[in-house]
N, C-alpha and C. Protein backbone atom coordinates (compact mmCIF):
# COMPACT_ATOMS: atom_id res chain seq x y z
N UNK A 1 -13.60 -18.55 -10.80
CA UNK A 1 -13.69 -18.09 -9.42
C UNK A 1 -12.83 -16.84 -9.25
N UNK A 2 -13.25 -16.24 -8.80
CA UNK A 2 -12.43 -14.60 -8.26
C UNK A 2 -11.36 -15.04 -6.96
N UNK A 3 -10.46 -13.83 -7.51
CA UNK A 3 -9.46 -14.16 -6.22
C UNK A 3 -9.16 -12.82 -5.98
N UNK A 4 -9.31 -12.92 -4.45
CA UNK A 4 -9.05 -11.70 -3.43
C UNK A 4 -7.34 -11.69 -2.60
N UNK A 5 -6.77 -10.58 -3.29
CA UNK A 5 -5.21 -11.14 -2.31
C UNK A 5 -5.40 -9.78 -1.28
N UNK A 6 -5.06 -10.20 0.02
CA UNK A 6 -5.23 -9.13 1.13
C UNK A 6 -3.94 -9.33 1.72
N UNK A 7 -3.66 -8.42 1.86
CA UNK A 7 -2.42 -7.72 2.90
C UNK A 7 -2.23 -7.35 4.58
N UNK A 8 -1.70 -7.87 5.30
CA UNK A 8 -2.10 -7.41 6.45
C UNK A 8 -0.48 -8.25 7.14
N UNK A 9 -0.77 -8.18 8.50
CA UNK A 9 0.87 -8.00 9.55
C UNK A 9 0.36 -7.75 11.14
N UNK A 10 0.82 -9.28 11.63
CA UNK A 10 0.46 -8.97 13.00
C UNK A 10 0.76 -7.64 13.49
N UNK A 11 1.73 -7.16 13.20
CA UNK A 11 2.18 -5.83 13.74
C UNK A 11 1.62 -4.33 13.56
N UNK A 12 -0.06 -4.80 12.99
CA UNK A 12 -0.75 -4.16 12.38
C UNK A 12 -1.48 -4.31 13.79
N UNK A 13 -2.10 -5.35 14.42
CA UNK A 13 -2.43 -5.46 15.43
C UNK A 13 -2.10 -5.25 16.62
N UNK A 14 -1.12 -4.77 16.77
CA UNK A 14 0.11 -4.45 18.03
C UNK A 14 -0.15 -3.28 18.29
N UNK A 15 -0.39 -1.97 17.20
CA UNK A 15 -0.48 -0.61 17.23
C UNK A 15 -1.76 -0.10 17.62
N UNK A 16 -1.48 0.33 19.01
CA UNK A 16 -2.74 1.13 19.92
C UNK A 16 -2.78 2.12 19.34
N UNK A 17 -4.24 3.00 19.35
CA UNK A 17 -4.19 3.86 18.87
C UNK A 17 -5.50 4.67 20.08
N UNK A 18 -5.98 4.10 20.81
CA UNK A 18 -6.31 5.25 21.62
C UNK A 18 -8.00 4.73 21.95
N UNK A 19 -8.04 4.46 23.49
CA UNK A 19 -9.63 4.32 23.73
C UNK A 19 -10.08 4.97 22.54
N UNK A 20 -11.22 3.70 21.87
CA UNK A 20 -12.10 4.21 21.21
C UNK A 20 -11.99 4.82 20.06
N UNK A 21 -10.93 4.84 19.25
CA UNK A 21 -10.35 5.44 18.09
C UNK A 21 -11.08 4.06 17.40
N UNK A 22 -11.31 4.67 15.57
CA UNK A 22 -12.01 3.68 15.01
C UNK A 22 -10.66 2.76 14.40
N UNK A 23 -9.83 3.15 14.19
CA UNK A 23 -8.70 2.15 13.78
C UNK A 23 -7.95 1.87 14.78
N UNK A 24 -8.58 0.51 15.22
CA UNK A 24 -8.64 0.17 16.24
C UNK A 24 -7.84 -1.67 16.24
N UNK A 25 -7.41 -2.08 17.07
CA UNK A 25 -7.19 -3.65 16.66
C UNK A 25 -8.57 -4.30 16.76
N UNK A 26 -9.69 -4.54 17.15
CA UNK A 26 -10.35 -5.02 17.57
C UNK A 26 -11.41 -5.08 15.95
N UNK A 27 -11.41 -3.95 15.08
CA UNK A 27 -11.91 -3.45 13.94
C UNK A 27 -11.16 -4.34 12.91
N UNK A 28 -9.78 -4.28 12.97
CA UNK A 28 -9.12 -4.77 12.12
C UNK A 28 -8.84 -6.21 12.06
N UNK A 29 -9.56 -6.79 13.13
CA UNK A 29 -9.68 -8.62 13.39
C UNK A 29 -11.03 -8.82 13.29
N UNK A 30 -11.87 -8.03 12.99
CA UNK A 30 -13.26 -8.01 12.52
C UNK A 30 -13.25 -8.45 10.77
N UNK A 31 -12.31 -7.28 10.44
CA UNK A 31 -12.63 -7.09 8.91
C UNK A 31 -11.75 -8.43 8.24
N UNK A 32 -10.91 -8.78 9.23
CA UNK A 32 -10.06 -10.19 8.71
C UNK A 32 -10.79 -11.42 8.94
N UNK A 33 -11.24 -11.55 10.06
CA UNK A 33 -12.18 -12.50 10.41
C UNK A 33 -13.76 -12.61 9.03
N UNK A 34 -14.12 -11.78 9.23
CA UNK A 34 -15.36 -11.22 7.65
C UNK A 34 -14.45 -11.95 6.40
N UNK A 35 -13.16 -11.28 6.18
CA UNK A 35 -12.66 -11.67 4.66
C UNK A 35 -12.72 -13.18 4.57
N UNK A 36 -12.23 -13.78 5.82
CA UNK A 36 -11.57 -15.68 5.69
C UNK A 36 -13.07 -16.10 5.41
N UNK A 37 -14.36 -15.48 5.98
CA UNK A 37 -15.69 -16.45 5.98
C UNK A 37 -16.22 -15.96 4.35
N UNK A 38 -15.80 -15.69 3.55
CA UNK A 38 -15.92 -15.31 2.31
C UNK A 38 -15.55 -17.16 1.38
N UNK A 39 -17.03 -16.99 0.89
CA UNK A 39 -16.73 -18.62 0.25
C UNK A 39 -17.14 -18.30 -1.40
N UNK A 40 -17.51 -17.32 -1.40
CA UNK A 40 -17.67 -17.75 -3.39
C UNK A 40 -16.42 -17.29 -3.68
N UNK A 41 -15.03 -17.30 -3.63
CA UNK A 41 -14.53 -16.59 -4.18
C UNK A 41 -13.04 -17.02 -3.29
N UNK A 42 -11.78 -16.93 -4.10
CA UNK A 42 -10.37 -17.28 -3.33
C UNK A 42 -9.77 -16.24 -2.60
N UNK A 43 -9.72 -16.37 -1.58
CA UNK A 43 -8.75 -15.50 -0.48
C UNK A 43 -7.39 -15.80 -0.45
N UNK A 44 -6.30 -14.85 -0.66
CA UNK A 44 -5.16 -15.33 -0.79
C UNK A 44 -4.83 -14.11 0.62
N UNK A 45 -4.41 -14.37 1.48
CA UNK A 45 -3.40 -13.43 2.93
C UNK A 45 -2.37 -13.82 2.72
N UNK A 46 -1.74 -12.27 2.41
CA UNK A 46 0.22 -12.40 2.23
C UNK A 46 0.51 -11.22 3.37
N UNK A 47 1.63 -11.43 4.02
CA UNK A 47 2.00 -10.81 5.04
C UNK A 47 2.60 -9.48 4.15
N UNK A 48 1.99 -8.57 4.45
CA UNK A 48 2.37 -7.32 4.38
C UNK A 48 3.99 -7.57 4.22
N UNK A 49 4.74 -6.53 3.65
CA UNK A 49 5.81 -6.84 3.90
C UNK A 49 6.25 -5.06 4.49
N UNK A 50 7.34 -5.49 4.75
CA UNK A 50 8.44 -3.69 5.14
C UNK A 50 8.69 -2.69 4.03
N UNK A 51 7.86 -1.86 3.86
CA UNK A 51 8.49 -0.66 3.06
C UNK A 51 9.53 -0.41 3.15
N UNK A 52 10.10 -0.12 1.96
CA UNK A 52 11.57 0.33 1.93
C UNK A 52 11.18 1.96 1.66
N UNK A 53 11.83 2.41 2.51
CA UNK A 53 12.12 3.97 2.73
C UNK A 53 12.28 4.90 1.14
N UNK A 54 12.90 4.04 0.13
CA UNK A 54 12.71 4.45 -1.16
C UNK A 54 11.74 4.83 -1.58
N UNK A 55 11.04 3.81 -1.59
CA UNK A 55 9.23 3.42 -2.06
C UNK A 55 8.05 4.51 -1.37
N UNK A 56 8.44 5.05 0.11
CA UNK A 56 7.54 6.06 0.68
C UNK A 56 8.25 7.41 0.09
N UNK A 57 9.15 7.72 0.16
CA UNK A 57 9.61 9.09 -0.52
C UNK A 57 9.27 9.30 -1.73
N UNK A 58 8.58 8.30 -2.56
CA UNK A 58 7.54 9.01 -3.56
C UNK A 58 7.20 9.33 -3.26
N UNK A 59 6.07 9.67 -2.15
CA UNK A 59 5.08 10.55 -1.84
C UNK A 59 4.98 10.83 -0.36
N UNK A 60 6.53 11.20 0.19
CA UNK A 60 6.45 11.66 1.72
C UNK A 60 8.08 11.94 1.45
N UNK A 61 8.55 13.05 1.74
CA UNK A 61 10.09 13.10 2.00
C UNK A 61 10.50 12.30 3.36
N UNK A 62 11.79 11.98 3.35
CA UNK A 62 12.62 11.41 4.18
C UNK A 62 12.19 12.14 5.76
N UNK A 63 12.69 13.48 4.98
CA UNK A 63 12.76 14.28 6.75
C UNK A 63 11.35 14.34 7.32
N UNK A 64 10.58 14.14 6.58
CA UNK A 64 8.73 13.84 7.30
C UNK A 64 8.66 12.37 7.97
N UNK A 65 9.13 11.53 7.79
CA UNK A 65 9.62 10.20 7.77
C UNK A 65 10.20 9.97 9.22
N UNK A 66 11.54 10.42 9.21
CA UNK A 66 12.21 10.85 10.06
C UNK A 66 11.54 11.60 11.37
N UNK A 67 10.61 12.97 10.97
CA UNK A 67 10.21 13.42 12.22
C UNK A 67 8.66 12.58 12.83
N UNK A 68 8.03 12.02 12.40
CA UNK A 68 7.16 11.16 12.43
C UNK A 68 7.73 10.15 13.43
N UNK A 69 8.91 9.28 13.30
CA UNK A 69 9.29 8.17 13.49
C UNK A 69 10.09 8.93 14.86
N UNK A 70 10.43 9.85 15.13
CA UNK A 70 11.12 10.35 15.96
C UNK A 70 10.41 10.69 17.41
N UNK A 71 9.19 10.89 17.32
CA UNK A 71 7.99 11.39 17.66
C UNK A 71 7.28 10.16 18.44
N UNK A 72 7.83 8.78 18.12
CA UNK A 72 7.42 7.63 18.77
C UNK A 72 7.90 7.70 20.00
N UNK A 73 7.10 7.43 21.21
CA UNK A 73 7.50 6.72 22.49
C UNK A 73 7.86 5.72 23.09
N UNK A 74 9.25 5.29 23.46
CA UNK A 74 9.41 4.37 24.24
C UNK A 74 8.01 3.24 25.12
N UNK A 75 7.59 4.34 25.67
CA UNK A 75 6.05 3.89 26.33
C UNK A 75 4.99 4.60 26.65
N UNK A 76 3.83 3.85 26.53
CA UNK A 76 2.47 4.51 26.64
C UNK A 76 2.55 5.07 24.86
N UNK A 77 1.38 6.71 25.17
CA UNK A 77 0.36 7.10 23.76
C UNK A 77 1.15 8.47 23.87
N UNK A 78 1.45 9.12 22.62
CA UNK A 78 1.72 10.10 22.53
C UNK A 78 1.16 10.59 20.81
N UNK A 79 0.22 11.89 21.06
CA UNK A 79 -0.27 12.45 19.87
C UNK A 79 0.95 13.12 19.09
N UNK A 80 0.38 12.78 17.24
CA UNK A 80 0.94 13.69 16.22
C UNK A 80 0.58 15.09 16.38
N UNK A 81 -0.88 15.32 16.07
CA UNK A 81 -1.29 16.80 15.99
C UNK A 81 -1.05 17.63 17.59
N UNK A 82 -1.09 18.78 17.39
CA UNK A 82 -1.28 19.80 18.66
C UNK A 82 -2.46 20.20 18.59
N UNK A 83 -3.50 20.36 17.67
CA UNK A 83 -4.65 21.20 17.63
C UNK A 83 -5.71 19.88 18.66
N UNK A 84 -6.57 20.63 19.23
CA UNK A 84 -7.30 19.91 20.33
C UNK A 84 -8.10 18.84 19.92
N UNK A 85 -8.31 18.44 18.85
CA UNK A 85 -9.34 17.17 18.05
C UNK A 85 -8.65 16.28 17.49
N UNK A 86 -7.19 16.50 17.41
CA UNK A 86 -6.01 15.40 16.94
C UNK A 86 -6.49 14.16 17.57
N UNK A 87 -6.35 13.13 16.50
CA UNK A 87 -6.44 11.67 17.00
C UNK A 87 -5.38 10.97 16.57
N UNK A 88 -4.72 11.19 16.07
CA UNK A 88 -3.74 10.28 15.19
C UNK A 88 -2.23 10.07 16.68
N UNK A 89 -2.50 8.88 16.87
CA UNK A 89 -1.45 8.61 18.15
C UNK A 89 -0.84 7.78 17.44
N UNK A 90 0.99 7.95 18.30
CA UNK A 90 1.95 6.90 18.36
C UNK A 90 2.17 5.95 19.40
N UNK A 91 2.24 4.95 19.55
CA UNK A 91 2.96 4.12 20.29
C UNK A 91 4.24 3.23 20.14
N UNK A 92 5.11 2.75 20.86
CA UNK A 92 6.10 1.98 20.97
C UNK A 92 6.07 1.27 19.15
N UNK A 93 4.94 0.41 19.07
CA UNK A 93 4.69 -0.46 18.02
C UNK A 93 4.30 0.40 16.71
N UNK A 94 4.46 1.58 16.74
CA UNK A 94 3.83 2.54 15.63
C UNK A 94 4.93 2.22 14.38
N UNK A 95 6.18 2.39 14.47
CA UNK A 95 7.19 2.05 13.14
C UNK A 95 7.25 0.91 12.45
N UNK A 96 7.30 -0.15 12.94
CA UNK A 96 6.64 -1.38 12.28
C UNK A 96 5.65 -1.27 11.37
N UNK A 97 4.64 -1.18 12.08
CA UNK A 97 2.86 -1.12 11.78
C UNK A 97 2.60 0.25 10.95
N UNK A 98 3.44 1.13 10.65
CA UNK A 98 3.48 2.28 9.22
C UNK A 98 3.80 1.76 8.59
N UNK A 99 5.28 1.36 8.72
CA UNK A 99 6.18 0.48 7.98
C UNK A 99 5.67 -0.90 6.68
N UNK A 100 4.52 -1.71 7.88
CA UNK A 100 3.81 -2.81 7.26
C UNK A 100 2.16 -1.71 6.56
N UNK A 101 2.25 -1.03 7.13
CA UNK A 101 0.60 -1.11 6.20
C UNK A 101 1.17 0.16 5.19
N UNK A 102 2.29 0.70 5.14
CA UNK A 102 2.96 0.91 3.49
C UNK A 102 3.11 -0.03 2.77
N UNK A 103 3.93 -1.02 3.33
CA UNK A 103 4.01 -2.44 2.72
C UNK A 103 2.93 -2.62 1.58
N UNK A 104 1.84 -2.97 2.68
CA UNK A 104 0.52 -3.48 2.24
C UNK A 104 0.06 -2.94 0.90
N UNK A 105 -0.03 -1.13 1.00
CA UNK A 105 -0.76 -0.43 -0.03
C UNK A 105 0.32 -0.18 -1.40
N UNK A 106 1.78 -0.44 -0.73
CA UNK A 106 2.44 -0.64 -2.46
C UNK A 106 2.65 -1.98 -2.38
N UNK A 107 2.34 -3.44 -1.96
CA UNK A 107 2.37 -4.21 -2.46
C UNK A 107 1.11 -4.47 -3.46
N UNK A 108 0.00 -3.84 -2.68
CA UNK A 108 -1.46 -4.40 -3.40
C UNK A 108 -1.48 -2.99 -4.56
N UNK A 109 -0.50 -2.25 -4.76
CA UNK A 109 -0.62 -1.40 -5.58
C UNK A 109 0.17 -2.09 -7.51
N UNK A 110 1.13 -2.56 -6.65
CA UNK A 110 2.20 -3.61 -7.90
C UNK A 110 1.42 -4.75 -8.48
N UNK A 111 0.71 -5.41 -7.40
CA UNK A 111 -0.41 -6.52 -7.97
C UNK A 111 -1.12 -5.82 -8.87
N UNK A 112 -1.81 -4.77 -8.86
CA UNK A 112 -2.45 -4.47 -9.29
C UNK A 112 -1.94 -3.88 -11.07
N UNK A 113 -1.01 -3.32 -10.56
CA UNK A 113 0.33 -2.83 -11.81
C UNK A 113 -0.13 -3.90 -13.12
N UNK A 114 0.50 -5.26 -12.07
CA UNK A 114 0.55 -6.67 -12.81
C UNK A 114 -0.31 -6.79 -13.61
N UNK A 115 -1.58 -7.01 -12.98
CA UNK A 115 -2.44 -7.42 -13.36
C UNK A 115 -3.13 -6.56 -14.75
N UNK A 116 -2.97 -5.30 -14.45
CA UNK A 116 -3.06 -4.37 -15.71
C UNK A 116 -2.16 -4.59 -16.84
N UNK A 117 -0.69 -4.49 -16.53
CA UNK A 117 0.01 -4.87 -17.70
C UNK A 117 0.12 -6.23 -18.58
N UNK A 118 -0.22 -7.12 -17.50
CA UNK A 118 -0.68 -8.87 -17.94
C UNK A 118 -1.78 -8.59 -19.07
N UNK A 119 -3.10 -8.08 -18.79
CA UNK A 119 -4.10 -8.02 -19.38
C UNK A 119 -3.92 -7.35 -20.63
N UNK A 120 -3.50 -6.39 -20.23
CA UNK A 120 -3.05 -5.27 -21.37
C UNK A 120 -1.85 -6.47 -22.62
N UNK A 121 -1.36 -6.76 -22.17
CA UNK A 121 0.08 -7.65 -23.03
C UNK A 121 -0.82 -8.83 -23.50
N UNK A 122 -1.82 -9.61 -22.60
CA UNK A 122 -2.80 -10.48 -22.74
C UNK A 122 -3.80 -10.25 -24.43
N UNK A 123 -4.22 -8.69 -24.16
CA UNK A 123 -5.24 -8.56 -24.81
C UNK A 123 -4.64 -8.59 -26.53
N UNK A 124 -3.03 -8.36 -26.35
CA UNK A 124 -2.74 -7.99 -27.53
C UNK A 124 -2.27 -9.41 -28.15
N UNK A 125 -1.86 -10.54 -27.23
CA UNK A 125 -1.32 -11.29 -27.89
C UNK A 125 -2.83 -11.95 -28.29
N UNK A 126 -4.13 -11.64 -27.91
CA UNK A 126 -5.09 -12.49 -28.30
C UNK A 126 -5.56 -11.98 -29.33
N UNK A 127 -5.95 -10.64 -29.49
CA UNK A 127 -6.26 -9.84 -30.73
C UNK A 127 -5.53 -9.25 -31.15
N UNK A 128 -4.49 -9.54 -32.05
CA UNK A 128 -3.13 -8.87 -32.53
C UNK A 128 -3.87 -8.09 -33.64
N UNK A 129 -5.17 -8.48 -34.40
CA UNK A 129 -5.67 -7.84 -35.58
C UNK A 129 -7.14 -6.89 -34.90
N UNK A 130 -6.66 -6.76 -33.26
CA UNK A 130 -8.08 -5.84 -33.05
C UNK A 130 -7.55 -4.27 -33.18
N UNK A 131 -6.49 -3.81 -33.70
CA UNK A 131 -5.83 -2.57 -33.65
C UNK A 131 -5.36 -2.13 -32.06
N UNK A 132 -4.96 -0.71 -32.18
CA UNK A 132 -4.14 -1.08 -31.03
C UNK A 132 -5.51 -0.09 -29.41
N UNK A 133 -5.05 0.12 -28.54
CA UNK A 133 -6.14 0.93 -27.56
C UNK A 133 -6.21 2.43 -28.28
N UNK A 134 -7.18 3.26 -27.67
CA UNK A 134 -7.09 3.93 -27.99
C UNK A 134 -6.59 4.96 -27.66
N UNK A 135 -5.71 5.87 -28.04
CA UNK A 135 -4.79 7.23 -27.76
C UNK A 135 -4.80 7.53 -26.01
N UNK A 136 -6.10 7.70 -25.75
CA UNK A 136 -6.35 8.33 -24.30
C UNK A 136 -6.08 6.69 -23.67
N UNK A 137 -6.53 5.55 -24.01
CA UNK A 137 -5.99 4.80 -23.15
C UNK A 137 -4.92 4.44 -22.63
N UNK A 138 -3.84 4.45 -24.25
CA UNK A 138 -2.62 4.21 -23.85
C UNK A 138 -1.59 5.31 -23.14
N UNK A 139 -2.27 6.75 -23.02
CA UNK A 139 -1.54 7.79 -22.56
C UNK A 139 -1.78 7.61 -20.92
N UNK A 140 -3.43 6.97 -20.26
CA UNK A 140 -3.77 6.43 -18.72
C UNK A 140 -2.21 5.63 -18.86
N UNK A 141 -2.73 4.76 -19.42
CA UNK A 141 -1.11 3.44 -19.43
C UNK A 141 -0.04 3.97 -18.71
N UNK A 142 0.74 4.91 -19.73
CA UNK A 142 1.72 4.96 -19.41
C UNK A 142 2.20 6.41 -18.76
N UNK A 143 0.89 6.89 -18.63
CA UNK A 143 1.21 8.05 -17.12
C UNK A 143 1.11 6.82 -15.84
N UNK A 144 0.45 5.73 -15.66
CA UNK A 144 0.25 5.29 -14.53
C UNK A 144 2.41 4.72 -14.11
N UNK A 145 2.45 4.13 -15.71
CA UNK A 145 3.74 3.47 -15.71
C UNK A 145 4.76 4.21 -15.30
N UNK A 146 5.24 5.51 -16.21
CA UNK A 146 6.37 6.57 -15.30
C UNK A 146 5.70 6.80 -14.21
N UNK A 147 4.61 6.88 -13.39
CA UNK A 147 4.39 7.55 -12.57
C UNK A 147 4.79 6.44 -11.24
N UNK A 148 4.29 5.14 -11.56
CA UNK A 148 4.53 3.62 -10.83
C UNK A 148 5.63 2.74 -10.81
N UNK A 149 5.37 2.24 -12.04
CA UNK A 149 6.32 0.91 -12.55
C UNK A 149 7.84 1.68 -12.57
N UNK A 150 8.23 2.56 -13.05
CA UNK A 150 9.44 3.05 -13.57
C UNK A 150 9.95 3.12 -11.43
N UNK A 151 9.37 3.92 -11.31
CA UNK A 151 9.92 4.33 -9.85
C UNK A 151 10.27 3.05 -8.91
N UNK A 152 9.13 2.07 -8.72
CA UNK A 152 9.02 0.81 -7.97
C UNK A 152 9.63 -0.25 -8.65
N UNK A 153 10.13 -0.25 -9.94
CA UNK A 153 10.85 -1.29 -10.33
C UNK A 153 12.11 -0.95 -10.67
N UNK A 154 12.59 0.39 -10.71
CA UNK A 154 13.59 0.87 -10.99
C UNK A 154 14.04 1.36 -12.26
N UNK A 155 13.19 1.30 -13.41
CA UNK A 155 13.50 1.66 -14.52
C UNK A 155 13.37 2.63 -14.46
N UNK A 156 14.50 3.37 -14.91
CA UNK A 156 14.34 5.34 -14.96
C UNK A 156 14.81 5.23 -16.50
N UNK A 157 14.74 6.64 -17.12
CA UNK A 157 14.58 7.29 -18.11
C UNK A 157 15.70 7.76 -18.38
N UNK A 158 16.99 7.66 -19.16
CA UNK A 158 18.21 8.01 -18.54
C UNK A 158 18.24 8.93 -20.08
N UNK A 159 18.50 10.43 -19.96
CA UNK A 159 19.07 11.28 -20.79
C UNK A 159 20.54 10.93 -21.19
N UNK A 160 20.32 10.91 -22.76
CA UNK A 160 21.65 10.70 -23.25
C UNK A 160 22.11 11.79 -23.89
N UNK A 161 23.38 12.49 -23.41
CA UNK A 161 23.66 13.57 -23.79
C UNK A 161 24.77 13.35 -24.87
């Protein structure tokens, strides 16, 4: 049987985003409601968890972070963009609900890590005499690894001088 692990956070649902915007709460209790009626196959829902501010500065500096989060309103909708077709709104509940659906996409990003390096470690302890992957595979490998695993698990590369 297949297993589906999904990510998600009431506080995902909390965040208005604007008459009629497609990421919407109403969309996002659709697509959850759809996943649970899913029967060939195991559904596992883990609560999103809180990005740690580490984990997004791979790929967003602090001070973007910072002015983003700064930019939230006490109350009511207030837009990111200035140009006249901007949709991307904040509300009160907006830091959380970034916060959790970062969560979400590097938690389901590490599962996924797992599940590659399991298989990969898997494949070898089953065919120890099938030789090893081939060149370009193991170079995907382990660009994904410094590029992932090292950063999110903390293993760095330490020059010894």
């Amino acid at each position: 049987m297949e297993k589906i692990r999904v990510y998600s956070h009431s506080a995902c649902l909390s965040k208005e985003n604007g008459e009629g915007h497609p990421e919407r709460k109403e969309r996002l209790e659709s697509v959850l409601e759809s996943i649970q009626m899913i029967d060939d196959c195991s559904i596992e829902i883990k609560e999103a968890p809180l990005a740690q501010f580490k984990e997004i500065n791979l790929v967003h500096p602090q001070r973007y972070l910072e002015e983003i989060f700064s930019m939230i309103p006490s109350y009511g909708l207030v837009g990111v963009e200035k140009e006249p077709y901007a949709d991307t709104l904040l509300c009160p509940e907006s830091k959380e609900a970034i916060l959790r659906a970062c969560g979400s996409g590097i938690s389901a990003s590490k599962d996924l890590m797992d599940v590659y390096v399991d298989t990969l470690i898997t494949y070898k302890l089953n065919f120890p005499n099938e030789g090893v992957p081939s060149e370009e595979t193991q170079n995907d490998f382990w660009e994904l690894y410094k590029d992932f695993v090292e950063p999110s698990y903390g293993f760095v590369e330490e020059e010894v001088v």
